[in-house]
Protein backbone atom coordinates (compact mmCIF):
# COMPACT_ATOMS: atom_id res chain seq x y z
CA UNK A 1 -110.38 -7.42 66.41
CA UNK A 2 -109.15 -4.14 67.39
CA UNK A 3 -109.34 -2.22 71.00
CA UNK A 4 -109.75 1.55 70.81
CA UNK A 5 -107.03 2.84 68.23
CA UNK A 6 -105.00 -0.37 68.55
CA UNK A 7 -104.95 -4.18 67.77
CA UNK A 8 -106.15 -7.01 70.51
CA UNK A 9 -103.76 -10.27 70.37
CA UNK A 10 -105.84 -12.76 69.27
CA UNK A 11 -105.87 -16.57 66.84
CA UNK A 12 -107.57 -16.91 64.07
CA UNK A 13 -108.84 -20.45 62.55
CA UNK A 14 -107.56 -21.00 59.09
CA UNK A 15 -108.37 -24.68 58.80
CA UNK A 16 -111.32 -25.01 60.44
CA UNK A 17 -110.55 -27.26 63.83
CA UNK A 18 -113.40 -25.78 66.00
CA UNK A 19 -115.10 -28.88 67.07
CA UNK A 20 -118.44 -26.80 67.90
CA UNK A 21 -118.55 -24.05 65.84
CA UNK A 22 -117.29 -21.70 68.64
CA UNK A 23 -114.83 -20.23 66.60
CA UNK A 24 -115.42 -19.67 63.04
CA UNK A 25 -112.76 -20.38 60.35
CA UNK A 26 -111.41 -17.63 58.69
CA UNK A 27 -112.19 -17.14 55.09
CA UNK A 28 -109.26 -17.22 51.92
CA UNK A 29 -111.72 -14.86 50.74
CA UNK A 30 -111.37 -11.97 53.29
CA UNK A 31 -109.54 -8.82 52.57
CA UNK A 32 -106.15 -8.22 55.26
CA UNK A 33 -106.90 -4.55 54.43
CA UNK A 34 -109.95 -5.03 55.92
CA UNK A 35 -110.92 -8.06 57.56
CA UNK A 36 -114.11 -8.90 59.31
CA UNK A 37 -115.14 -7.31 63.02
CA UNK A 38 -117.02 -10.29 63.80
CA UNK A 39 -115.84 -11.76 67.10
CA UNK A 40 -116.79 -15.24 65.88
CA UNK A 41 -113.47 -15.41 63.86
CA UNK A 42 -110.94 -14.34 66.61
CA UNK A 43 -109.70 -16.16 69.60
CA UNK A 44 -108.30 -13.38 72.27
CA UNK A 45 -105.19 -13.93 74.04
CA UNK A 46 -106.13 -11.18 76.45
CA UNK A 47 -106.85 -12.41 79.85
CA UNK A 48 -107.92 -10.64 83.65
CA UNK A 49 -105.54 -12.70 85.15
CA UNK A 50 -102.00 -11.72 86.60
CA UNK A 51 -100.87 -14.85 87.62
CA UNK A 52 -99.19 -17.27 85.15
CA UNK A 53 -101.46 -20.40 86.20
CA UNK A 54 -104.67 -18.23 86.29
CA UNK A 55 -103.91 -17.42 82.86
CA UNK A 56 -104.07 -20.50 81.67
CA UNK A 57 -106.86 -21.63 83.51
CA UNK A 58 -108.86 -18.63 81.78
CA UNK A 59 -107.28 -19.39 78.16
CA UNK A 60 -108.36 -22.91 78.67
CA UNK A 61 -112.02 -22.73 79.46
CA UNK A 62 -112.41 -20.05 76.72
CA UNK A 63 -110.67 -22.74 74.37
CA UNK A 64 -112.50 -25.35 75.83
CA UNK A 65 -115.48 -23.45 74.94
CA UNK A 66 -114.65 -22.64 71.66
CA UNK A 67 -113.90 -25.89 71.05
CA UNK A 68 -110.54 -25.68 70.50
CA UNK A 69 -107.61 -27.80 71.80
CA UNK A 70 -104.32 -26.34 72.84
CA UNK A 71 -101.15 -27.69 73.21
CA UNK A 72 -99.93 -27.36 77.12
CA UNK A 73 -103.24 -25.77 77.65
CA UNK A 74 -106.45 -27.94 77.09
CA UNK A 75 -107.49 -31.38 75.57
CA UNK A 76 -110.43 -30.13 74.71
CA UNK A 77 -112.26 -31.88 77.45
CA UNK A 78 -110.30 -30.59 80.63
CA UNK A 79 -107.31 -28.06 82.11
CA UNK A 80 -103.65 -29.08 82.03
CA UNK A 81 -102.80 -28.21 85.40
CA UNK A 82 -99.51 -25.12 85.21
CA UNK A 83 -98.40 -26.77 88.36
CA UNK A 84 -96.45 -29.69 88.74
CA UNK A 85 -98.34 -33.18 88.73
CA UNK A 86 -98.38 -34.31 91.94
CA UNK A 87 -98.50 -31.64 93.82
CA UNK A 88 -101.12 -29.71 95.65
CA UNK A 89 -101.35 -27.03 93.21
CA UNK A 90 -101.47 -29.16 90.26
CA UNK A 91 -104.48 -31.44 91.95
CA UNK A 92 -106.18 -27.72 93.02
CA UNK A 93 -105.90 -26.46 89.66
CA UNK A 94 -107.75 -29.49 87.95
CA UNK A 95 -110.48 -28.62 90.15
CA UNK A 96 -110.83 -25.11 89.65
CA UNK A 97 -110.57 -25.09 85.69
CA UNK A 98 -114.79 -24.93 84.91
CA UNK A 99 -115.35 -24.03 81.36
CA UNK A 100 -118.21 -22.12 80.66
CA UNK A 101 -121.49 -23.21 79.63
């Protein structure tokens, strides 16, 4: 996946652990000299947000709606909160973490 004249960070699925389809797993088959443009076979890393915590609150709906699970991030089913448990932030977090549909 590549932005203007440079590269976007991004995953790619080489075993297949998508548990909808959301992201599709890359192929042994494709060429590294020139892979596929399809945005069905990258996850981006590149966020709007500024804030540590908001950042993971967007990575983990966009996982969560790739299906994906992510360590520190996502079960799958629902936000890890960046705060700590406990606290205000951490119980505001959890609600504000809506993947999307």
């Amino acid at each position: 996946m590549s932005a203007g004249s440079g590269f976007t960070s991004s995953c790619i699925d080489l075993v297949g652990v998508s548990r909808n389809g959301g992201l599709a797993q890359w192929q042994k088959s494709f060429s590294s000299e020139n892979p596929p443009t399809d945005d069905k076979y990258y996850f981006s890393l590149v966020t709007n947000s500024t804030t540590p915590a908001a950042r993971n609150q967007e990575l983990c709906a966009r996982a969560i709606d790739k299906g994906l699970t992510w360590e520190g991030i996502t079960n799958g089913e629902s936000c890890y909160a960046a705060a700590v448990p406990g606290t205000k932030a951490a119980d505001e977090a959890d609600k504000t973490c809506k993947p999307a549909t």
